[in-house]
PDB file of N, CA and C in Angstrom:
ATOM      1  N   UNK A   1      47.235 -44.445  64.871  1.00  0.00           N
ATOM      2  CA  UNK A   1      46.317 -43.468  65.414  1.00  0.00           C
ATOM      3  C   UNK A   1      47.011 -42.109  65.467  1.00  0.00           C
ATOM      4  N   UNK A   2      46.388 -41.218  64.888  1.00  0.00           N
ATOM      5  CA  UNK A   2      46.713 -39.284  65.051  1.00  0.00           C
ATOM      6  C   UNK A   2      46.230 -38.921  66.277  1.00  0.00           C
ATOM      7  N   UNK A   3      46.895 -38.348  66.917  1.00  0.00           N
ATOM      8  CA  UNK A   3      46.748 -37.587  68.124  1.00  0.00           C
ATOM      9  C   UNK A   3      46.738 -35.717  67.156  1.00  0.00           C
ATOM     10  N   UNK A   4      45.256 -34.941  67.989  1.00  0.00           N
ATOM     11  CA  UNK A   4      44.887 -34.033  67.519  1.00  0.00           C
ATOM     12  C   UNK A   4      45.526 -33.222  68.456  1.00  0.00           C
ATOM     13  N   UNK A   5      45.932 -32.047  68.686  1.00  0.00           N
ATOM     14  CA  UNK A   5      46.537 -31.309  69.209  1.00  0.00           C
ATOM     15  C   UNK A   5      45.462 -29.638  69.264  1.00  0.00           C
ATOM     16  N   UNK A   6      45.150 -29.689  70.675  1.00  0.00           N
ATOM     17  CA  UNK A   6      44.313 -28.450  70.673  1.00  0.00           C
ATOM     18  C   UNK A   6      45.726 -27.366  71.208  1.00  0.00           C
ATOM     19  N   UNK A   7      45.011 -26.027  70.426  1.00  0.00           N
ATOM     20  CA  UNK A   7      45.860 -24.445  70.809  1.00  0.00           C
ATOM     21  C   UNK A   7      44.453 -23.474  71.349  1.00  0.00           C
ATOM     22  N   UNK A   8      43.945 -23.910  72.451  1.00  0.00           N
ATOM     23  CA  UNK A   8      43.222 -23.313  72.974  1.00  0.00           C
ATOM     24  C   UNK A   8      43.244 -21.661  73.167  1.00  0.00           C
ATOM     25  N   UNK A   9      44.114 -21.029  72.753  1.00  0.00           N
ATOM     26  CA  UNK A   9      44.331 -19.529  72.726  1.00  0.00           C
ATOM     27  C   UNK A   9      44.509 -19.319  70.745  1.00  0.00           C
ATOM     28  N   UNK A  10      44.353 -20.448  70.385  1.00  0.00           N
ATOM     29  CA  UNK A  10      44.977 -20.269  68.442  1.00  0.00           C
ATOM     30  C   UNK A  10      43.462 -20.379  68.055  1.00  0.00           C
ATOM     31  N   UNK A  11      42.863 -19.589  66.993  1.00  0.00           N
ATOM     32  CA  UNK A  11      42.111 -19.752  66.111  1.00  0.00           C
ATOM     33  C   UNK A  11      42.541 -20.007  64.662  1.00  0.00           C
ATOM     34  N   UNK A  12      42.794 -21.003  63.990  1.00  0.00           N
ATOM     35  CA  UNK A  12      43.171 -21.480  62.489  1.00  0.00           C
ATOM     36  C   UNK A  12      41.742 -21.723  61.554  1.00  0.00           C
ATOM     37  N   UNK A  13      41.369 -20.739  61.197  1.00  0.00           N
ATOM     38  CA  UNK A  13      40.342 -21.574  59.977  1.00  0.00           C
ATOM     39  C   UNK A  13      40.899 -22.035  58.520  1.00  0.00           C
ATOM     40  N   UNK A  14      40.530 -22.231  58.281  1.00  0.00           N
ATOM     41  CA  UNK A  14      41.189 -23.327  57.052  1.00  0.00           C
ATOM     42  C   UNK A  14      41.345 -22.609  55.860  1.00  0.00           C
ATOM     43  N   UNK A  15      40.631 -21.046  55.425  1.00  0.00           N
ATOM     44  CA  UNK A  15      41.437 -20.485  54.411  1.00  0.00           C
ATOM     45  C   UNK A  15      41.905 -19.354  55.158  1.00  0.00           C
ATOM     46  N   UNK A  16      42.719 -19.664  56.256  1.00  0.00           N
ATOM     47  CA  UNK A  16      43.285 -18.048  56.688  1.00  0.00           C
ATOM     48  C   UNK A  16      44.206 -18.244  57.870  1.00  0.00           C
ATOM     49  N   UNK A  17      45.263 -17.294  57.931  1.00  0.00           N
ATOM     50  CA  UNK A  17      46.273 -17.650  59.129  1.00  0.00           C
ATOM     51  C   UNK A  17      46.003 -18.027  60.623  1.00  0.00           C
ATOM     52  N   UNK A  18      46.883 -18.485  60.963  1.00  0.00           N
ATOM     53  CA  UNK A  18      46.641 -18.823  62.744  1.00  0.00           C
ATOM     54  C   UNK A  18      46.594 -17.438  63.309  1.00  0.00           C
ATOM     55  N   UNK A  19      45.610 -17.172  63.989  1.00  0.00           N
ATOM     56  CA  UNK A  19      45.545 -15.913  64.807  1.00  0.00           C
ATOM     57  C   UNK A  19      45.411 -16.402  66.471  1.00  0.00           C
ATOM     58  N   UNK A  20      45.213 -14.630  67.021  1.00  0.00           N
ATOM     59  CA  UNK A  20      44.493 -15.659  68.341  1.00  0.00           C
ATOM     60  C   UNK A  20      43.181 -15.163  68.856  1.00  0.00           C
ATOM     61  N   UNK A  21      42.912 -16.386  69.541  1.00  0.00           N
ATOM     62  CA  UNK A  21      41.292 -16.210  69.739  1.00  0.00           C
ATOM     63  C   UNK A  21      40.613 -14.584  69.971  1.00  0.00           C
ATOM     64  N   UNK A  22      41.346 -14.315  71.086  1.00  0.00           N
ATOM     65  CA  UNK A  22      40.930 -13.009  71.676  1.00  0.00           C
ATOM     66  C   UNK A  22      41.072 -12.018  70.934  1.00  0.00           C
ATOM     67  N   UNK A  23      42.336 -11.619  70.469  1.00  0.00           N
ATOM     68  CA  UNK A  23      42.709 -10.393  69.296  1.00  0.00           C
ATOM     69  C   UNK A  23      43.014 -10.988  67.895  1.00  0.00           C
ATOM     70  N   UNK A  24      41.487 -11.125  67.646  1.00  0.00           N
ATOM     71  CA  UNK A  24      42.356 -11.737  66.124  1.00  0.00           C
ATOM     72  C   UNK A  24      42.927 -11.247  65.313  1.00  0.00           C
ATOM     73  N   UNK A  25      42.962  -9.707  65.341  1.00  0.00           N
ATOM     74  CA  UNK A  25      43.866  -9.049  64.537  1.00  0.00           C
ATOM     75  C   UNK A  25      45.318  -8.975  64.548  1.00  0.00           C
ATOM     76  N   UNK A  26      45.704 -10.355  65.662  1.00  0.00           N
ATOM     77  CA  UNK A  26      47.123 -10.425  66.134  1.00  0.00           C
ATOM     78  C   UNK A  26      47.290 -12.073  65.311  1.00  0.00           C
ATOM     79  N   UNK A  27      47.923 -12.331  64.142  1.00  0.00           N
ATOM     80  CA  UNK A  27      48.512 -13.442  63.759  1.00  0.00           C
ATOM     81  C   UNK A  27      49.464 -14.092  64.276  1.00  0.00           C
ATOM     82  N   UNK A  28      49.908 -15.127  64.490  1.00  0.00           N
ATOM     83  CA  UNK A  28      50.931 -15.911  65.381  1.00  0.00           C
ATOM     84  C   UNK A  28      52.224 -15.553  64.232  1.00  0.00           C
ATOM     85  N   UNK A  29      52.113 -15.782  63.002  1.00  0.00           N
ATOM     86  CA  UNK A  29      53.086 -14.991  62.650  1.00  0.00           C
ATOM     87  C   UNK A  29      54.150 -14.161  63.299  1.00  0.00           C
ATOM     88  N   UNK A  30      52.831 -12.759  63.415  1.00  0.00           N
ATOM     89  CA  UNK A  30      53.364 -11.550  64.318  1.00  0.00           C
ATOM     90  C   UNK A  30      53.802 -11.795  65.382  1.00  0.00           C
ATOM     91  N   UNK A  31      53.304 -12.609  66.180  1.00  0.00           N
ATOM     92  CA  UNK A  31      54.393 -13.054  67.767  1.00  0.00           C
ATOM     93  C   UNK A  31      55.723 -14.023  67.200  1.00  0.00           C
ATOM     94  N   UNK A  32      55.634 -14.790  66.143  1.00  0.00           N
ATOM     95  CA  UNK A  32      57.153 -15.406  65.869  1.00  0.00           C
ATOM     96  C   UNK A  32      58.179 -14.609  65.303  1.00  0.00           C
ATOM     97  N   UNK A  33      57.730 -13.412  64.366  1.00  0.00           N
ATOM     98  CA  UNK A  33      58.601 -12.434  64.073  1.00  0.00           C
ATOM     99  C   UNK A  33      59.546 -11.951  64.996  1.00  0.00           C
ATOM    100  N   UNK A  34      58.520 -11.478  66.005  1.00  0.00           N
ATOM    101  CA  UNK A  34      59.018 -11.038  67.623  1.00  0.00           C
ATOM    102  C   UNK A  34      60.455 -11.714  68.029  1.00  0.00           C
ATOM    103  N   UNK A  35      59.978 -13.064  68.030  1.00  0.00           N
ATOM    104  CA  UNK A  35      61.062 -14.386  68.800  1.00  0.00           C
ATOM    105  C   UNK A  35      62.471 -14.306  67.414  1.00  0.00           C
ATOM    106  N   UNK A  36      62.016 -14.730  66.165  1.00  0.00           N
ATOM    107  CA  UNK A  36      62.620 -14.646  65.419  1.00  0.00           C
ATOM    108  C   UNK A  36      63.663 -13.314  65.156  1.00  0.00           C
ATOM    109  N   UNK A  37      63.118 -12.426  65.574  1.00  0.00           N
ATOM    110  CA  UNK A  37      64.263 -11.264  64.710  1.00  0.00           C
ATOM    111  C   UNK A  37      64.701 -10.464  66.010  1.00  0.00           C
ATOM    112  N   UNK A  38      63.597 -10.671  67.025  1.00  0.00           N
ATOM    113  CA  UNK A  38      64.340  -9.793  68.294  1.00  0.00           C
ATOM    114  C   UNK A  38      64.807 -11.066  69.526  1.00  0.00           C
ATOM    115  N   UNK A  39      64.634 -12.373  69.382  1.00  0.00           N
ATOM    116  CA  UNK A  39      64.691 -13.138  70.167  1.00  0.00           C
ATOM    117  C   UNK A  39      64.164 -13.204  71.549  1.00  0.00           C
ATOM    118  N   UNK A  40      63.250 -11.995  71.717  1.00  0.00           N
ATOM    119  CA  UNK A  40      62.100 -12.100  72.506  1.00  0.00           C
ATOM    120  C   UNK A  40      61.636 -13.478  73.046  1.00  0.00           C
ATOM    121  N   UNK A  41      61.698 -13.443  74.349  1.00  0.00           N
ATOM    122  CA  UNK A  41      60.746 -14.801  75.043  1.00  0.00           C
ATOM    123  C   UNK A  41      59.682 -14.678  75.346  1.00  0.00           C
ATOM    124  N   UNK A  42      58.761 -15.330  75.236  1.00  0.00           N
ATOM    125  CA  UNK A  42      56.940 -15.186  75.703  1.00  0.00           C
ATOM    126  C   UNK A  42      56.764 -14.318  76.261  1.00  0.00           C
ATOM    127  N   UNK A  43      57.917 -14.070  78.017  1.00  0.00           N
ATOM    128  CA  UNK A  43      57.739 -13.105  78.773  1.00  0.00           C
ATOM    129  C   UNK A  43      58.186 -11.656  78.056  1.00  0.00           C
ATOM    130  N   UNK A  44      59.517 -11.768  77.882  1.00  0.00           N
ATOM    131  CA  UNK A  44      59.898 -10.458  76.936  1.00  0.00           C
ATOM    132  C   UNK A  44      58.292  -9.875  75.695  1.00  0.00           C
ATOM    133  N   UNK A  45      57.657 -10.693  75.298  1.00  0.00           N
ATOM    134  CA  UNK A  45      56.769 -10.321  73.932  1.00  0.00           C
ATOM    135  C   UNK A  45      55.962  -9.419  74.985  1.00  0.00           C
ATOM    136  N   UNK A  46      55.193 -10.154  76.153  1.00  0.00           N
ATOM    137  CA  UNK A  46      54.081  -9.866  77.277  1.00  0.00           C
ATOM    138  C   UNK A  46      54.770  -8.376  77.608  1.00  0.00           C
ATOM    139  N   UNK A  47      55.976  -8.008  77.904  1.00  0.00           N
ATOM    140  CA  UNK A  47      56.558  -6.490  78.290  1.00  0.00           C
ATOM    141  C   UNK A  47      56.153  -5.658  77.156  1.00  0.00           C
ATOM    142  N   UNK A  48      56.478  -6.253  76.013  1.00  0.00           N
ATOM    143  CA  UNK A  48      56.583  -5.388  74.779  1.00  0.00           C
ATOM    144  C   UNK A  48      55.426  -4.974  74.198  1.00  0.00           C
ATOM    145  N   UNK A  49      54.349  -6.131  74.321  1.00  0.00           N
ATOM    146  CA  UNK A  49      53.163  -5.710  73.869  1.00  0.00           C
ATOM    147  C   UNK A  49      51.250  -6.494  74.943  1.00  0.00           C
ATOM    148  N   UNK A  50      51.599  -5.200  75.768  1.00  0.00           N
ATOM    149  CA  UNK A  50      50.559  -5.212  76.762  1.00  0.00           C
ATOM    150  C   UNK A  50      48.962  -5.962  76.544  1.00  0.00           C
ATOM    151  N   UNK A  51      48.594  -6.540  75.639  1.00  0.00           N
ATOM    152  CA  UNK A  51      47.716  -6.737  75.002  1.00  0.00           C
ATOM    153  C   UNK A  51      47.694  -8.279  75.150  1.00  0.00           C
ATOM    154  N   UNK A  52      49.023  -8.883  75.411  1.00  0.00           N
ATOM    155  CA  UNK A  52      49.404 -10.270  74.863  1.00  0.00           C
ATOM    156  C   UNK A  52      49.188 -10.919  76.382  1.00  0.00           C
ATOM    157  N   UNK A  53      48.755 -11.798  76.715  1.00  0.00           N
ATOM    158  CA  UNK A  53      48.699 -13.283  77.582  1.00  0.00           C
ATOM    159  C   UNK A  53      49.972 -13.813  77.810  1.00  0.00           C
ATOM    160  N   UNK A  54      50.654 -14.549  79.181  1.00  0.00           N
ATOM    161  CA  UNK A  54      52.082 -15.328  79.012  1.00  0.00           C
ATOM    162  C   UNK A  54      51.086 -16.597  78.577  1.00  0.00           C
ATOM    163  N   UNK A  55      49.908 -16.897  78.631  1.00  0.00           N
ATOM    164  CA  UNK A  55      49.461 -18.279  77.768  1.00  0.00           C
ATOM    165  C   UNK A  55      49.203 -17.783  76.376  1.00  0.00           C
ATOM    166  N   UNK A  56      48.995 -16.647  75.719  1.00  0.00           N
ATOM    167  CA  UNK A  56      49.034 -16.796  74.270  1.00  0.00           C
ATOM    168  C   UNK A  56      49.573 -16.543  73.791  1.00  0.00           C
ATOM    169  N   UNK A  57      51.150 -16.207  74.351  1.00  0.00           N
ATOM    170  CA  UNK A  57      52.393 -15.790  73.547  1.00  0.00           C
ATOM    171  C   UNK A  57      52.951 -17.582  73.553  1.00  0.00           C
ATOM    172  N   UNK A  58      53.177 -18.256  74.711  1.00  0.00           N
ATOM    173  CA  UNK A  58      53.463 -19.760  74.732  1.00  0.00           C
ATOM    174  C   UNK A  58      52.647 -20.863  73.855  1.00  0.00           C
ATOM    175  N   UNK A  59      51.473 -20.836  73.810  1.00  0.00           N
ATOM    176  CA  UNK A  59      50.289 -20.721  72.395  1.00  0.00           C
ATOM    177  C   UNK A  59      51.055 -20.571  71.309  1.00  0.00           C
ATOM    178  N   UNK A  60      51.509 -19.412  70.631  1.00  0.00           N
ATOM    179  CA  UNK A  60      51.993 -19.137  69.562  1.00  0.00           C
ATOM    180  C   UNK A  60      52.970 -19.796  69.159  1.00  0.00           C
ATOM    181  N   UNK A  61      54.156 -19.399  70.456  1.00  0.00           N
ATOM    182  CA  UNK A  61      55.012 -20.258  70.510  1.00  0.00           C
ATOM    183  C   UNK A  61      55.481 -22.227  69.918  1.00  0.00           C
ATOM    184  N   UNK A  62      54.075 -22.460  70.945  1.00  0.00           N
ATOM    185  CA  UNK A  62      53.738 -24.264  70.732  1.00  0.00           C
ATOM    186  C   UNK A  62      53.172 -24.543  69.383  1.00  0.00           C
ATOM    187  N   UNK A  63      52.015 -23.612  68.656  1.00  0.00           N
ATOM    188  CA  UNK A  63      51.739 -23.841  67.682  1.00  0.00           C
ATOM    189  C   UNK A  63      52.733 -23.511  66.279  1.00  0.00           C
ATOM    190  N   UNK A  64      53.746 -22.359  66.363  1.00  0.00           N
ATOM    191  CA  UNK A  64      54.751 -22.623  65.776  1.00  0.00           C
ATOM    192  C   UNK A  64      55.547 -23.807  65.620  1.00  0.00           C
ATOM    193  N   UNK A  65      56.395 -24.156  66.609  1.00  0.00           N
ATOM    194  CA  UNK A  65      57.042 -25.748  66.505  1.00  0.00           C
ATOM    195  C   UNK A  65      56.398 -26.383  66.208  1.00  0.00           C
ATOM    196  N   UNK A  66      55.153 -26.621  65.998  1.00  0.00           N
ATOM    197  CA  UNK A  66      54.309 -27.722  65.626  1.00  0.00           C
ATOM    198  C   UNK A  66      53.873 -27.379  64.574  1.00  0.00           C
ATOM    199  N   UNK A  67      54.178 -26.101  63.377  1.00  0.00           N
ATOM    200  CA  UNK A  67      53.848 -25.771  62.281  1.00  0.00           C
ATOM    201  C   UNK A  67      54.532 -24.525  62.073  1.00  0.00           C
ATOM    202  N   UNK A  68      55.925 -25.502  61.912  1.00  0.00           N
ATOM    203  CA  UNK A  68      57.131 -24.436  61.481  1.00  0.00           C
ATOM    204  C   UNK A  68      56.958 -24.400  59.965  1.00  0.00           C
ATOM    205  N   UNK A  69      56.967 -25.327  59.222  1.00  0.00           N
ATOM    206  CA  UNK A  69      56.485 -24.864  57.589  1.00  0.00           C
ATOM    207  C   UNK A  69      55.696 -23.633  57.334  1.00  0.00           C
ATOM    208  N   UNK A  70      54.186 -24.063  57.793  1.00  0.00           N
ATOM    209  CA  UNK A  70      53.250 -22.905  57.747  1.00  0.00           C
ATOM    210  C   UNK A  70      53.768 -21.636  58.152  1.00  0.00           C
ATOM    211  N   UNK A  71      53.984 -21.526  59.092  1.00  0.00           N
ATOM    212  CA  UNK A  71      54.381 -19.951  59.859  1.00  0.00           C
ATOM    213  C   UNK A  71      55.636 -19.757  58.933  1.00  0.00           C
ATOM    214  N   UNK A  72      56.625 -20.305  59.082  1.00  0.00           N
ATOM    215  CA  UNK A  72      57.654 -20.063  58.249  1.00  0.00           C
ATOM    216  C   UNK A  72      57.445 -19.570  56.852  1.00  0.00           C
ATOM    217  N   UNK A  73      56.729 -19.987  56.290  1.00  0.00           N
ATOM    218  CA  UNK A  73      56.225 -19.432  55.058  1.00  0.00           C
ATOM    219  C   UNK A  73      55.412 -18.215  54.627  1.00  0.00           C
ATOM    220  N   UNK A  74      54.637 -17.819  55.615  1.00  0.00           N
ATOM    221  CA  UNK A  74      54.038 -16.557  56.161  1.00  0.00           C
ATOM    222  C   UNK A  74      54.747 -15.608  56.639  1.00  0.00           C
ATOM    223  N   UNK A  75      56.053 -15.873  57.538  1.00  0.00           N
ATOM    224  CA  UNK A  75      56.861 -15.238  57.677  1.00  0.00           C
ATOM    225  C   UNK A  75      57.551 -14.635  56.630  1.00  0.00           C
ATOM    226  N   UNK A  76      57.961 -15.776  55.858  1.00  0.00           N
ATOM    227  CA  UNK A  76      58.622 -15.406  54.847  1.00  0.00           C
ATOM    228  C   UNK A  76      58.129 -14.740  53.666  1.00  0.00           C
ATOM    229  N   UNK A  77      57.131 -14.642  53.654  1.00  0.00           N
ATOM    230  CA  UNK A  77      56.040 -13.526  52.403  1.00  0.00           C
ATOM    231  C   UNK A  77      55.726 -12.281  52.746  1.00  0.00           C
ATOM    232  N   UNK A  78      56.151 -12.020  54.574  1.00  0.00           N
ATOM    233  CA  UNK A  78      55.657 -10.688  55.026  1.00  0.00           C
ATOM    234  C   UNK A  78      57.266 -10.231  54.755  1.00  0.00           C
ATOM    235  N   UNK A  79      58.046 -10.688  55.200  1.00  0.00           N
ATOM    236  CA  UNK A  79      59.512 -10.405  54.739  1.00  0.00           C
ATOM    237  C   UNK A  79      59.744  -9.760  53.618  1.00  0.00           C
ATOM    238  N   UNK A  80      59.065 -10.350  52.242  1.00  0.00           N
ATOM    239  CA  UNK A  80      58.638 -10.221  50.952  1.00  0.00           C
ATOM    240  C   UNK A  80      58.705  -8.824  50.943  1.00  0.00           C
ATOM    241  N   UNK A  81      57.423  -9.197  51.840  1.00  0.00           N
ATOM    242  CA  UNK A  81      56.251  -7.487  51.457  1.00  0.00           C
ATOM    243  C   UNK A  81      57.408  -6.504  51.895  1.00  0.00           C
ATOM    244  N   UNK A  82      57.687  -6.676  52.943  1.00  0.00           N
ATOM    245  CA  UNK A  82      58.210  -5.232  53.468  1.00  0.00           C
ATOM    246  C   UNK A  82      59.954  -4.722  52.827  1.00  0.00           C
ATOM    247  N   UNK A  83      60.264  -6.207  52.617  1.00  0.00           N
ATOM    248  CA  UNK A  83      61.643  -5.601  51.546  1.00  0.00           C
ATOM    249  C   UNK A  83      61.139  -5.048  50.121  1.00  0.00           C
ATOM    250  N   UNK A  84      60.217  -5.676  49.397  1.00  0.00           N
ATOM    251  CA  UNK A  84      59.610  -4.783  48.285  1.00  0.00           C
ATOM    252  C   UNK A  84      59.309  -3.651  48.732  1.00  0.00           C
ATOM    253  N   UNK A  85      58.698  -3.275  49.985  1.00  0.00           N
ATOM    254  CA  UNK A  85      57.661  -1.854  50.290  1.00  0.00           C
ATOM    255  C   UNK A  85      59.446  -0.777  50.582  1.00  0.00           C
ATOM    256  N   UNK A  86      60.438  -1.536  51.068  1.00  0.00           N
ATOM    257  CA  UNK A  86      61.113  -0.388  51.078  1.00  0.00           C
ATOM    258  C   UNK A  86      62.460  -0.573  50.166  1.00  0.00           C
ATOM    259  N   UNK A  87      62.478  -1.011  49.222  1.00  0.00           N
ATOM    260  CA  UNK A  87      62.790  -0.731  47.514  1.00  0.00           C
ATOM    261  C   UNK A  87      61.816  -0.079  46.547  1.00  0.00           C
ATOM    262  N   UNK A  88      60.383  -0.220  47.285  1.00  0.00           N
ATOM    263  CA  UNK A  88      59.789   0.377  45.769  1.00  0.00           C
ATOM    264  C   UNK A  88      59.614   2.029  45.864  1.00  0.00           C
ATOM    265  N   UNK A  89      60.446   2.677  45.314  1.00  0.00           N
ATOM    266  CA  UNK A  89      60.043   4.532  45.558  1.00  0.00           C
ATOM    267  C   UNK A  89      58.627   4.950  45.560  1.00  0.00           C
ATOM    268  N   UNK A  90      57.929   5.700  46.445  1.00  0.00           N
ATOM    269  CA  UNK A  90      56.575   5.771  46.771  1.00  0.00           C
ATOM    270  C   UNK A  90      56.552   7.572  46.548  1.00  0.00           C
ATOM    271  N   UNK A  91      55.701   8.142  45.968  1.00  0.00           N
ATOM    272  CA  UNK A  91      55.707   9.707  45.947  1.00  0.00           C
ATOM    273  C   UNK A  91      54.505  10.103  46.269  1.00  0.00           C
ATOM    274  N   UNK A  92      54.522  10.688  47.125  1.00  0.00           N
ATOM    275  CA  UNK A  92      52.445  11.281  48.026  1.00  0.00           C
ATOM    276  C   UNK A  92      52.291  12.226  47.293  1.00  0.00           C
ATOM    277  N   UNK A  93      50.817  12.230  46.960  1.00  0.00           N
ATOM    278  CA  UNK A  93      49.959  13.143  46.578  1.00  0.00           C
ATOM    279  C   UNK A  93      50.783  14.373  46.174  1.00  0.00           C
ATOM    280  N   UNK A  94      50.916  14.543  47.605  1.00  0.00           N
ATOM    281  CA  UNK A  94      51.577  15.849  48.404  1.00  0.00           C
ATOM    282  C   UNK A  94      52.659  16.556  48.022  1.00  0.00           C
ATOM    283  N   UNK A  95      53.853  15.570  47.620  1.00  0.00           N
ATOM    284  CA  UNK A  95      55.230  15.719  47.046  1.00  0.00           C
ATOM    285  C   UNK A  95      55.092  15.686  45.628  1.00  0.00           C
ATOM    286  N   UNK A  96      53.972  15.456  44.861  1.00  0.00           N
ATOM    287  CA  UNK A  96      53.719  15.040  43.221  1.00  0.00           C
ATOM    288  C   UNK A  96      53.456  16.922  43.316  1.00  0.00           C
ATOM    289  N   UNK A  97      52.403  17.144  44.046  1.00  0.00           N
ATOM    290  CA  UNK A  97      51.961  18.312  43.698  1.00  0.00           C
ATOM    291  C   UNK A  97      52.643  19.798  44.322  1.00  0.00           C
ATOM    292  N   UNK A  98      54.023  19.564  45.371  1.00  0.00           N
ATOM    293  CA  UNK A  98      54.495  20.310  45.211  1.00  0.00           C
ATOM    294  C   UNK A  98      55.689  20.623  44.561  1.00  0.00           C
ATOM    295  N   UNK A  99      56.082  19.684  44.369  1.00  0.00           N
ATOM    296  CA  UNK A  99      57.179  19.625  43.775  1.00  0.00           C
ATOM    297  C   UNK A  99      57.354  19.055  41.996  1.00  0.00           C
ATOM    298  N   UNK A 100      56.344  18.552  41.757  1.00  0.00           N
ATOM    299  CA  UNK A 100      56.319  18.228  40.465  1.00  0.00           C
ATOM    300  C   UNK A 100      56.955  16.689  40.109  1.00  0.00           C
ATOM    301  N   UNK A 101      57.303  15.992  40.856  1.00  0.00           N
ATOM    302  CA  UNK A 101      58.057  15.183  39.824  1.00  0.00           C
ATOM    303  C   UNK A 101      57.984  13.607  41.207  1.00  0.00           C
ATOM    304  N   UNK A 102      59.090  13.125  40.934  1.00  0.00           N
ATOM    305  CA  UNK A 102      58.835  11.596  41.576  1.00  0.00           C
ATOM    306  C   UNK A 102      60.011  12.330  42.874  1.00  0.00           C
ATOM    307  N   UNK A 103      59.707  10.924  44.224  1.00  0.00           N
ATOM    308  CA  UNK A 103      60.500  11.453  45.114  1.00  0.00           C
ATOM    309  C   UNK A 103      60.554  10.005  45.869  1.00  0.00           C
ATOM    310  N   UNK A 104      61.146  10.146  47.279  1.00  0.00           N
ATOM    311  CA  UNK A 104      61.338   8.717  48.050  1.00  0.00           C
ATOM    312  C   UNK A 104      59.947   8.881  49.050  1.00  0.00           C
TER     313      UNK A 104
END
């Protein structure tokens, strides 16, 4: 027998990341980054970002350990993104047209 496991603060639909219910524009991702790179605790995340629940940072938390692959892997593609975004030279509008040429 499977025992189902509710994240009563997690919304997961099935083609798209774990978010949370209330702000879904907040991915659990984004709260493990937190833990992960600043070692932030539930309470520490709740100081840092006023918006957050001590039940839906612990939420995030629980549903991580219980889907360290997933998150881990999401983690690891935003990682992706942002080491590509600051290797790839970007030149605005702005700097093309005053200056003529490519820039950082």
């Amino acid at each position: 027998m499977t025992e189902t496991v509710a994240y009563p603060h997690i919304d997961k639909p099935p083609d798209g990341p774990a978010r949370l219910v209330r702000v879904p524009r907040v991915r659990v991702a984004q709260i493990i980054m937190d833990y992960l790179h600043h070692g932030w605790s539930p309470e520490e995340m709740c100081r840092q970002h006023d918006y957050l629940t001590l039940a839906e940072a612990y939420a995030a938390m629980l549903y991580y350990w219980d889907h360290k692959q997933e998150i881990g892997a999401e983690v690891a593609e935003e990682e992706a993104m942002i080491e590509e975004a600051l290797n790839t030279p970007h030149t605005s509008p702005f700097y093309r047209r005053m200056f003529g040429g490519e820039g950082r």
